[in-house]
N, C-alpha and C. Protein backbone atom coordinates (compact mmCIF):
# COMPACT_ATOMS: atom_id res chain seq x y z
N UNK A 1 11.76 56.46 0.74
CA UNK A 1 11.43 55.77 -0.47
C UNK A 1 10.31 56.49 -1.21
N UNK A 2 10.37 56.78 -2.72
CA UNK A 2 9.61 57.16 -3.35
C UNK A 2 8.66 56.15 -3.91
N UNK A 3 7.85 56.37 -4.41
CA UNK A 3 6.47 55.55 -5.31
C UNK A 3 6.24 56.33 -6.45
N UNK A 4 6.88 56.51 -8.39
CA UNK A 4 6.04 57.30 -8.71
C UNK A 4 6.28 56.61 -10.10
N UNK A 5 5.66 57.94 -11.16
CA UNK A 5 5.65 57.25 -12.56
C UNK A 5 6.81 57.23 -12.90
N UNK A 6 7.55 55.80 -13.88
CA UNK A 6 8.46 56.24 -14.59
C UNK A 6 8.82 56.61 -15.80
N UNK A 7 10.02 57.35 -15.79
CA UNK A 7 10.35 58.19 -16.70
C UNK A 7 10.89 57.87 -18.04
N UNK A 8 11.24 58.24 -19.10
CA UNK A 8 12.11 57.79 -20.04
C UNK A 8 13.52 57.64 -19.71
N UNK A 9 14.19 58.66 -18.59
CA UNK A 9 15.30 58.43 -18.30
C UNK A 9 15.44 57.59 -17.44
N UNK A 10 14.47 56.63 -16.52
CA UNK A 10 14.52 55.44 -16.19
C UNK A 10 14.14 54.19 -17.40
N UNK A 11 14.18 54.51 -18.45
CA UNK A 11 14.24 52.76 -19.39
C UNK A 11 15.58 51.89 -18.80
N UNK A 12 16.60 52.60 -19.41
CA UNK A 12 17.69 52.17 -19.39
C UNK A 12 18.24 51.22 -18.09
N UNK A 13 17.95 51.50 -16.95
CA UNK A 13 18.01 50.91 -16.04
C UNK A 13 17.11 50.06 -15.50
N UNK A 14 15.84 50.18 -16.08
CA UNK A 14 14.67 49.21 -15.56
C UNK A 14 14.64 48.03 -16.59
N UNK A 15 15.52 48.33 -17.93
CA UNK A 15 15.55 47.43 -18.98
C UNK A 15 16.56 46.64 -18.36
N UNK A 16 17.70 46.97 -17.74
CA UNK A 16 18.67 46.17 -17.09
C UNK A 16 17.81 45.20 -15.98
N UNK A 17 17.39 46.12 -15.18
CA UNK A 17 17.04 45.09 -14.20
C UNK A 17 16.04 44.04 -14.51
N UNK A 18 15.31 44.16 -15.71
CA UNK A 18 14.76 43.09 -16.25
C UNK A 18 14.70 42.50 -16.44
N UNK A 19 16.07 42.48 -17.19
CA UNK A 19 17.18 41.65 -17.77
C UNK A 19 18.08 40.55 -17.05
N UNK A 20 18.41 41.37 -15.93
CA UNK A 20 18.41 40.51 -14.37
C UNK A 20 17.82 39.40 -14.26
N UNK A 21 16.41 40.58 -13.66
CA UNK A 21 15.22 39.21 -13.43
C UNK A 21 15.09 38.32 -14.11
N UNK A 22 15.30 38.37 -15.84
CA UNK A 22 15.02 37.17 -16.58
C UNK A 22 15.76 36.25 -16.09
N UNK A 23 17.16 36.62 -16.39
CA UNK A 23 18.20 35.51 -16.39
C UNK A 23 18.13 34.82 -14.80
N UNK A 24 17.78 35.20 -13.55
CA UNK A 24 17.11 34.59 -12.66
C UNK A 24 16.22 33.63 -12.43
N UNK A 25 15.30 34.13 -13.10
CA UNK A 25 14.30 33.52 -13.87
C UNK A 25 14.52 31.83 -14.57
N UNK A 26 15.51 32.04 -15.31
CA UNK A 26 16.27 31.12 -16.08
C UNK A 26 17.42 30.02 -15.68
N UNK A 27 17.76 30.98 -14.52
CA UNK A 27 18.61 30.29 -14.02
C UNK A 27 18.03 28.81 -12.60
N UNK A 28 16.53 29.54 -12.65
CA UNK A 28 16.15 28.73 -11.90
C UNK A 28 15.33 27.70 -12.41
N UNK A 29 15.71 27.49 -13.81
CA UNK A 29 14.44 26.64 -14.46
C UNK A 29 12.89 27.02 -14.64
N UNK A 30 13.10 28.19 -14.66
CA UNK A 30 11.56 28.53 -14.61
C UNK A 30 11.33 29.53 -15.70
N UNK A 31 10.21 29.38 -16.70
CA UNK A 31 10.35 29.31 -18.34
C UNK A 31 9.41 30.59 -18.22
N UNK A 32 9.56 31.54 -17.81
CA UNK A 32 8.90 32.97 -17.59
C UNK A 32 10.28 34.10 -17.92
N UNK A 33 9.35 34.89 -18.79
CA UNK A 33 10.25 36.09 -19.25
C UNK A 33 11.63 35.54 -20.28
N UNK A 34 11.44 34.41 -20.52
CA UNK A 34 12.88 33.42 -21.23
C UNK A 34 12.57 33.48 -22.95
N UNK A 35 11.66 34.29 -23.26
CA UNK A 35 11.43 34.49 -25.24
C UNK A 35 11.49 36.17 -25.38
N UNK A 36 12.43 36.74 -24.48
CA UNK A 36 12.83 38.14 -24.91
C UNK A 36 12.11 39.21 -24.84
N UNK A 37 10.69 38.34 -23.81
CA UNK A 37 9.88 39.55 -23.36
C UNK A 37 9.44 39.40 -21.94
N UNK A 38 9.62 40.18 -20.94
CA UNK A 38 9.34 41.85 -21.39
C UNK A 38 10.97 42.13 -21.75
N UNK A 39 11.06 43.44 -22.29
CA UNK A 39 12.19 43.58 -22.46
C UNK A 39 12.35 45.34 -22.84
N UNK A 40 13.23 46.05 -23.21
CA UNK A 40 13.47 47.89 -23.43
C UNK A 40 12.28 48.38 -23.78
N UNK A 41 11.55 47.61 -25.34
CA UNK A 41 10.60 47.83 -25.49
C UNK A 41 9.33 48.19 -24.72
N UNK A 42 9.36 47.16 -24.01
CA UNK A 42 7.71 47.05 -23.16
C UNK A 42 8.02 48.12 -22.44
N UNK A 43 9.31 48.49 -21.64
CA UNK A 43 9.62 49.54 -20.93
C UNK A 43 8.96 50.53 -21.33
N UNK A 44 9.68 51.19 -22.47
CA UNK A 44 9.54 52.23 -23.34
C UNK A 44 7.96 52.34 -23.20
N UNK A 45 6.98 51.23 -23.83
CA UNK A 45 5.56 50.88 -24.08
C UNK A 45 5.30 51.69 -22.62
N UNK A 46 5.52 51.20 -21.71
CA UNK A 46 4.75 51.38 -20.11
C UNK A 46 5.14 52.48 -19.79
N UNK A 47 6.06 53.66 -20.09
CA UNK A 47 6.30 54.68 -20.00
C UNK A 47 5.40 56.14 -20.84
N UNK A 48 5.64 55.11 -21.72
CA UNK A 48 4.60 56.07 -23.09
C UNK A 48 3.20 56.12 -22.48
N UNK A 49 2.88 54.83 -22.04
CA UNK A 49 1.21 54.94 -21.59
C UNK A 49 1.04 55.26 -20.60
N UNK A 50 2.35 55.25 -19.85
CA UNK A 50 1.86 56.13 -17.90
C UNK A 50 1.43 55.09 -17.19
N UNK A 51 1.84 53.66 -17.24
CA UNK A 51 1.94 52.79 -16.50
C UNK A 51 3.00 52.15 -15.79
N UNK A 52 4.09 52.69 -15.95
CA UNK A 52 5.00 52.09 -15.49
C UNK A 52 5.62 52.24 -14.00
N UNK A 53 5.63 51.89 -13.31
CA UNK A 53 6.04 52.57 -11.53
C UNK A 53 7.23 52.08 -11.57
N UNK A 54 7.98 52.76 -10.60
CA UNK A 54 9.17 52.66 -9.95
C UNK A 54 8.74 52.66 -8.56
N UNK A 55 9.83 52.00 -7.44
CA UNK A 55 9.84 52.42 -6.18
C UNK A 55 11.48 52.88 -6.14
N UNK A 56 11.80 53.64 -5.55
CA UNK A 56 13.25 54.23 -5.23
C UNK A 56 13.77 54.58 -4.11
N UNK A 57 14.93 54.63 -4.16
CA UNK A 57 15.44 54.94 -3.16
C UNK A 57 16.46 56.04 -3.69
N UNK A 58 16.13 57.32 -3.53
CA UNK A 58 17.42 58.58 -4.34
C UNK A 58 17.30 57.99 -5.82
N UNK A 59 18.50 58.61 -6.34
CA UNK A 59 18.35 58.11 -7.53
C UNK A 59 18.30 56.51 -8.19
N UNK A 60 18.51 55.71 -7.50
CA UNK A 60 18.43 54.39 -6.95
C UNK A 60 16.92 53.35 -7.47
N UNK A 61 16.93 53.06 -8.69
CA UNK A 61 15.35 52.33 -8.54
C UNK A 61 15.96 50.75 -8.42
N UNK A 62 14.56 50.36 -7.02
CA UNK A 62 14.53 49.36 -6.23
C UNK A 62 13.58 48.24 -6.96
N UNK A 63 12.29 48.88 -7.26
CA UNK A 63 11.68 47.74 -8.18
C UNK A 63 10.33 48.64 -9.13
N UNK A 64 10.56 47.86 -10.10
CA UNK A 64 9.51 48.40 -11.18
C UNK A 64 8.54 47.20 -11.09
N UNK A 65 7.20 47.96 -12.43
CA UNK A 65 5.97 47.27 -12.58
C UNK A 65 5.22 47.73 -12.84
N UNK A 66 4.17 47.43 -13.94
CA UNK A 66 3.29 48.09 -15.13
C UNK A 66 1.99 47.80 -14.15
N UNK A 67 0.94 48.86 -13.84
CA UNK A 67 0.11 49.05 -12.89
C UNK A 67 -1.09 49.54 -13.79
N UNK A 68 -1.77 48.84 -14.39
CA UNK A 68 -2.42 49.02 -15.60
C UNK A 68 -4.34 49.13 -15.01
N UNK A 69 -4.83 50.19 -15.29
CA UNK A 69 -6.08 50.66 -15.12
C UNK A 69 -7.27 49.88 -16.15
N UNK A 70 -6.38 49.71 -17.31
CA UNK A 70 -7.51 49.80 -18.69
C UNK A 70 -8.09 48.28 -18.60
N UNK A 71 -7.45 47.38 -18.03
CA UNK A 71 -8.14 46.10 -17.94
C UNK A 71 -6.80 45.01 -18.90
N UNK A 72 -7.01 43.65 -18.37
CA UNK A 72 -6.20 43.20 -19.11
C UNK A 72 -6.92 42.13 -19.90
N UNK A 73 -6.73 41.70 -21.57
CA UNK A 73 -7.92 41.03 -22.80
C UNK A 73 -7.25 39.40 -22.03
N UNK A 74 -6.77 39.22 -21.40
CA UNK A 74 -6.27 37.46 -21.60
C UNK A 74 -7.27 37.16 -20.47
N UNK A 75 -7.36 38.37 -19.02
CA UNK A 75 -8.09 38.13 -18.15
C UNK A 75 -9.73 37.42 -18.63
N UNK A 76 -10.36 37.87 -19.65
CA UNK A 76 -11.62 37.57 -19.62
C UNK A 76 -11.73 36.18 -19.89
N UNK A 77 -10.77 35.61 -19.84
CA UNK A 77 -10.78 34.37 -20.49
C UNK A 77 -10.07 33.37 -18.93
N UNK A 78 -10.61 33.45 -18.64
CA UNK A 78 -10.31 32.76 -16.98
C UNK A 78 -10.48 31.47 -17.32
N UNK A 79 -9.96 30.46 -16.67
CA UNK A 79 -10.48 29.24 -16.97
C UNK A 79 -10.06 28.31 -15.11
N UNK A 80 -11.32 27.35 -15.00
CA UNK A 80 -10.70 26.83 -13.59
C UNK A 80 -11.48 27.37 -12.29
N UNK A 81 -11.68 28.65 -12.54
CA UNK A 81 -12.60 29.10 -11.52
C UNK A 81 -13.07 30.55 -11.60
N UNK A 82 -13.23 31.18 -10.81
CA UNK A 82 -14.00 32.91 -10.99
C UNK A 82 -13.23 34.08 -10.48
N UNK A 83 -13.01 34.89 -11.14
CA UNK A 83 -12.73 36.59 -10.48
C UNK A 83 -13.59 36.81 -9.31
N UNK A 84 -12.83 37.35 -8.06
CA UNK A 84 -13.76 37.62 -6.89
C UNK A 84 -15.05 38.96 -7.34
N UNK A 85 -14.27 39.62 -8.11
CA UNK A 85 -14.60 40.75 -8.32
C UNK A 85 -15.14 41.10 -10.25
N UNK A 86 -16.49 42.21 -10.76
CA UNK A 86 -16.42 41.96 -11.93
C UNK A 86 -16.08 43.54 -11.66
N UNK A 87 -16.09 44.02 -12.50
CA UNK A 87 -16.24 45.50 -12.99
C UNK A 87 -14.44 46.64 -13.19
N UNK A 88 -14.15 47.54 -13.00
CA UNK A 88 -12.81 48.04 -13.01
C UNK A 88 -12.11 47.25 -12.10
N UNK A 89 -11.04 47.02 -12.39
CA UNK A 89 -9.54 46.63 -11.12
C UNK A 89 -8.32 47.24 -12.16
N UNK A 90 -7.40 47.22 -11.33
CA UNK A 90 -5.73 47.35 -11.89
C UNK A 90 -5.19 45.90 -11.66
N UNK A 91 -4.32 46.04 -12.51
CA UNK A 91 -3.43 44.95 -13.11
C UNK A 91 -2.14 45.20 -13.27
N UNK A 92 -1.65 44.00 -12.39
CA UNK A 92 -0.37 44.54 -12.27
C UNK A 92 0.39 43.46 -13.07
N UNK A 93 1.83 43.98 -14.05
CA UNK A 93 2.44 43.08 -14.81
C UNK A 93 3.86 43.38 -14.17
N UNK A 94 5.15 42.57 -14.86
CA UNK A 94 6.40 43.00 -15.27
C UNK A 94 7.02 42.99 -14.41
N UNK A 95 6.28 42.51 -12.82
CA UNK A 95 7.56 42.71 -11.07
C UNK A 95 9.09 42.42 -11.29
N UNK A 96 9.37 43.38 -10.81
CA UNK A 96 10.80 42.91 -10.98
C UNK A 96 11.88 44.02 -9.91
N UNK A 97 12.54 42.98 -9.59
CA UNK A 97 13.68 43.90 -8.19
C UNK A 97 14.79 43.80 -8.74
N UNK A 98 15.31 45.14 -8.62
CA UNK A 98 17.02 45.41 -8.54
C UNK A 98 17.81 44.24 -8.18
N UNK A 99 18.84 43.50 -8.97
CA UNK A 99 19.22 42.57 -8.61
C UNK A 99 19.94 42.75 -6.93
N UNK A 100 20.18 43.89 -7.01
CA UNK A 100 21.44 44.22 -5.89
C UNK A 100 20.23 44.32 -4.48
N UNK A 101 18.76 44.26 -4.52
CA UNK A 101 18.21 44.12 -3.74
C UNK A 101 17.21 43.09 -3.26
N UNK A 102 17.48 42.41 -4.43
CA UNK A 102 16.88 40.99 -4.45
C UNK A 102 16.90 39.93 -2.71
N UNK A 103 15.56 39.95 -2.07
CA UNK A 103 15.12 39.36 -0.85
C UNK A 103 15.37 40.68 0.45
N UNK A 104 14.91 41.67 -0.16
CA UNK A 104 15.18 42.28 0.93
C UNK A 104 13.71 43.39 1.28
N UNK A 105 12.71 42.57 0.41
CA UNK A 105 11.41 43.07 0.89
C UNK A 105 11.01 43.93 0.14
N UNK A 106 11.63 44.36 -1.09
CA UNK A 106 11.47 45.20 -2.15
C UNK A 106 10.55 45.01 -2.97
N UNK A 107 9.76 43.96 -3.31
CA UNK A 107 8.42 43.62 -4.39
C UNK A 107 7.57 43.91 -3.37
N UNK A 108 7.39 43.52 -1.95
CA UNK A 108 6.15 43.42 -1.24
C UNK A 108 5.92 45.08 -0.69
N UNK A 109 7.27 45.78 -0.54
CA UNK A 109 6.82 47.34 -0.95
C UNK A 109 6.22 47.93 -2.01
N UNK A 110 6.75 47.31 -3.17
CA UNK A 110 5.98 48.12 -4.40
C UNK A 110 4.60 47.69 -4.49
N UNK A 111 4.76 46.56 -4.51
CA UNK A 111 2.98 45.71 -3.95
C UNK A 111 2.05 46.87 -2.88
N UNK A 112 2.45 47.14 -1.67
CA UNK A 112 1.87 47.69 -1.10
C UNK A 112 1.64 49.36 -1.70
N UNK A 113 2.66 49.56 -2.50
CA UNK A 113 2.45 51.12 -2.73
C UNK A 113 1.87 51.20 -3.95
N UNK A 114 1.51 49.64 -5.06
CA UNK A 114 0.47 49.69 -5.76
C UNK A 114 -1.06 49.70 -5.10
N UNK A 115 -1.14 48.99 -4.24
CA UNK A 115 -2.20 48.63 -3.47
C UNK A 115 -2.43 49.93 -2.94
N UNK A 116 -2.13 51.17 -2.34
CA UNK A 116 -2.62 51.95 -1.90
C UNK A 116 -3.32 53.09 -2.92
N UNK A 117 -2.40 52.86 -3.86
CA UNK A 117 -2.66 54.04 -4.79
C UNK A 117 -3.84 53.73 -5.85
N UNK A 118 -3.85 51.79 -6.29
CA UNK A 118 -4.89 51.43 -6.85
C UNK A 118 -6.14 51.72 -5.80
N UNK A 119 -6.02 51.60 -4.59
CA UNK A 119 -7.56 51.77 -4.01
C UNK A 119 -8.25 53.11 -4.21
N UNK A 120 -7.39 54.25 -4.44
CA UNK A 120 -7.91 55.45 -4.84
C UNK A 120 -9.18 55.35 -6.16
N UNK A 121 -9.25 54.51 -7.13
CA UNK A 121 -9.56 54.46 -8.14
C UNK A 121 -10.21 53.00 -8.20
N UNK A 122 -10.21 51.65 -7.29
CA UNK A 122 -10.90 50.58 -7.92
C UNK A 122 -11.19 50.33 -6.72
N UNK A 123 -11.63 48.68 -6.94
CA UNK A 123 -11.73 47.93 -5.39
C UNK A 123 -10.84 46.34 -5.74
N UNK A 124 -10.17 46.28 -6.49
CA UNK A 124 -9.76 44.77 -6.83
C UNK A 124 -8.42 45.00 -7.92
N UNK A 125 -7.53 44.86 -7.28
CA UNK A 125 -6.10 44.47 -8.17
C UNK A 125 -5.91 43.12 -8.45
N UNK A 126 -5.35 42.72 -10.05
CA UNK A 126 -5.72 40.84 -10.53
C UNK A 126 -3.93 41.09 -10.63
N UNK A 127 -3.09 40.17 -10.30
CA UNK A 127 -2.11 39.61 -11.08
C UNK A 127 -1.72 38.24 -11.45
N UNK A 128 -1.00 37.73 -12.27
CA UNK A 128 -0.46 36.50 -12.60
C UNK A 128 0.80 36.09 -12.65
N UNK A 129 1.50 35.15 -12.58
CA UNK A 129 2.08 34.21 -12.55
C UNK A 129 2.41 33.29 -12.94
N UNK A 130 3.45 32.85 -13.36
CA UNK A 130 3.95 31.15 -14.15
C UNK A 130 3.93 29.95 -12.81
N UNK A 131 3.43 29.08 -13.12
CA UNK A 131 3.27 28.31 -12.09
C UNK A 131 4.29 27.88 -11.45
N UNK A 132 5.73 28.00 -11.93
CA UNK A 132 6.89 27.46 -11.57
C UNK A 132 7.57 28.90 -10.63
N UNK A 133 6.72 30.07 -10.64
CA UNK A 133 7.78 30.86 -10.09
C UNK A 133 7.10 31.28 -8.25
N UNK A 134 7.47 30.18 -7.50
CA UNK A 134 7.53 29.86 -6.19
C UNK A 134 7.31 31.29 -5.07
N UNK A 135 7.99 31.98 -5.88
CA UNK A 135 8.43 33.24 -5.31
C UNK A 135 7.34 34.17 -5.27
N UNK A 136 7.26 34.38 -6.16
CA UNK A 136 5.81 35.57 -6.87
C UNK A 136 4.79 34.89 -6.08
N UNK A 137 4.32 33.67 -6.34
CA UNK A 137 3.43 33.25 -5.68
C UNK A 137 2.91 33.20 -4.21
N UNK A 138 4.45 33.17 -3.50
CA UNK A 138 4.61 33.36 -1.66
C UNK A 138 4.33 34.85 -1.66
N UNK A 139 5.06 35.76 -2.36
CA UNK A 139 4.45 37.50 -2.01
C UNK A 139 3.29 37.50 -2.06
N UNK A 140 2.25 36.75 -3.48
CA UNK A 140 1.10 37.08 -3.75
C UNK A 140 0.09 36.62 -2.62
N UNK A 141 0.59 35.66 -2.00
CA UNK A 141 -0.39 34.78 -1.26
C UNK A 141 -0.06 35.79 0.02
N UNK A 142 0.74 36.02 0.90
CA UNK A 142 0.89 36.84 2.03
C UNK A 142 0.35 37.54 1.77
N UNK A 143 0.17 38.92 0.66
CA UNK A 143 -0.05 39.57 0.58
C UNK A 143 -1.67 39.60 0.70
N UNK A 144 -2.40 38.24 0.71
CA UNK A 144 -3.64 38.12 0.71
C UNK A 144 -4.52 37.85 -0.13
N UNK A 145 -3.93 37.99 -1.51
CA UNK A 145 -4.46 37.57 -3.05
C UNK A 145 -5.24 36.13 -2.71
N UNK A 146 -5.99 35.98 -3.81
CA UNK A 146 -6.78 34.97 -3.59
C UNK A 146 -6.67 34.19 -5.20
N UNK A 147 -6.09 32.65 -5.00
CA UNK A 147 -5.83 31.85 -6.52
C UNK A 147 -7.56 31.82 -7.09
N UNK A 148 -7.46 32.75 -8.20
CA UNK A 148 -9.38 32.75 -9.09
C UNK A 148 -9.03 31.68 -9.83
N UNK A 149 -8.35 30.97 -10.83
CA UNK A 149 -7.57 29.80 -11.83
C UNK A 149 -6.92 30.58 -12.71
N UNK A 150 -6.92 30.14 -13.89
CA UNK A 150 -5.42 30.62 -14.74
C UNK A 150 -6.07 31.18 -16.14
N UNK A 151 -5.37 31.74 -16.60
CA UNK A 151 -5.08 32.88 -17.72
C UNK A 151 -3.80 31.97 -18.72
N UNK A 152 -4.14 32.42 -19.80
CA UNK A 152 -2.81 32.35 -20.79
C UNK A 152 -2.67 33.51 -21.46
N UNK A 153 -0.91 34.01 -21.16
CA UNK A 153 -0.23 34.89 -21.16
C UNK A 153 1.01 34.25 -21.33
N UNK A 154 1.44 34.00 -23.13
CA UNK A 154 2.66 33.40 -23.55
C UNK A 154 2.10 31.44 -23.01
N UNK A 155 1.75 31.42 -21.68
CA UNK A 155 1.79 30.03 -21.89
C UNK A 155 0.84 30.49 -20.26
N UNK A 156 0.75 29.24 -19.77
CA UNK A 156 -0.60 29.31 -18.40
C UNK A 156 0.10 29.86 -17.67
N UNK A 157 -0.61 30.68 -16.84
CA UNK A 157 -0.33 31.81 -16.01
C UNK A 157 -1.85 31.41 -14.60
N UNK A 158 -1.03 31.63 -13.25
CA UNK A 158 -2.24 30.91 -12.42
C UNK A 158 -2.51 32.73 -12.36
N UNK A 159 -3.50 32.84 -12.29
CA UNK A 159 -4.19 34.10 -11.65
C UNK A 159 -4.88 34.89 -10.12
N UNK A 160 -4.62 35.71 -9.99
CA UNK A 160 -4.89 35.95 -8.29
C UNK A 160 -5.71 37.09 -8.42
N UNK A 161 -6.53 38.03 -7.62
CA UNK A 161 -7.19 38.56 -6.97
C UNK A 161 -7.35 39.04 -5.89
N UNK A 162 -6.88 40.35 -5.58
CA UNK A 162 -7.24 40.98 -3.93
C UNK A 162 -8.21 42.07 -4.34
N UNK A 163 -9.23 42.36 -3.29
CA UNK A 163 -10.20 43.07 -3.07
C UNK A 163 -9.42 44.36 -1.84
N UNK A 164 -9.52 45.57 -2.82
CA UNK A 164 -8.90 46.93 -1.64
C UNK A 164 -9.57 47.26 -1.22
């Protein structure tokens, strides 16, 4: 399995699997990614800026996600409780698995191969969440994240925190 940046000739397929995820998303009643974003665009966006990861397998991408250095503007606005951490972290947006690999441990790899590569460079990765999506939330929490309170991003978003 690879870990690296993606490419322009990965939009096309990471816009699909997005697209996936939404309608997943949707299908489960849960009102995240359901107003047409993220979508080719943001792709395109996270490619242009050198944020965008893939994990793969051959030519094969397993799961994408925007792994963002510069800080994110909704974060400063926490509400509910505190960031463990102040100063640089990465931020991770956009998770999303290959439908065709969907439960087979594929987010909590890319998770970990953000997590290794963010520790080169910070001490604290933040991500978020729609409160309805059950799922995200069980990776985030195994994974060790810690609930700081919530962010608005399109609508409330609970917010997490791990220290690398």
């Amino acid at each position: 399995m690879i870990f690296r940046k993606a490419t322009i000739e990965d939009v096309s397929a990471v816009a699909e699997i997005m697209a996936a995820a939404s309608r997943r998303l949707g299908a489960a009643g849960i009102d995240q990614w359901q107003r047409g974003y993220p979508n080719r665009t943001s792709v395109e966006r996270d490619v242009e800026d050198g944020v965008g990861m893939v994990l793969c397998e051959g030519a094969t991408i397993l799961a994408y996600g925007a792994v963002i250095f510069t800080g994110e503007p909704a974060y400063d606005d926490l509400t509910g409780g505190e960031w463990l951490t102040s100063g640089d972290y990465a931020c991770v947006h956009r998770v999303c698995v290959n439908e065709i690999f969907v439960g087979m441990g594929f987010s909590k790899r890319f998770m970990q191969a953000v997590e290794a590569m963010a520790a080169e460079r910070v001490r604290s990765i933040r991500i978020d969440t729609h409160p309805d999506n059950q799922i995200m939330q069980g990776l985030i929490r195994t994974m060790g994240y810690t609930y700081c309170g919530d962010v608005v991003i399109e609508s409330r978003r609970l917010a997490y925190e791990k220290m690398i």
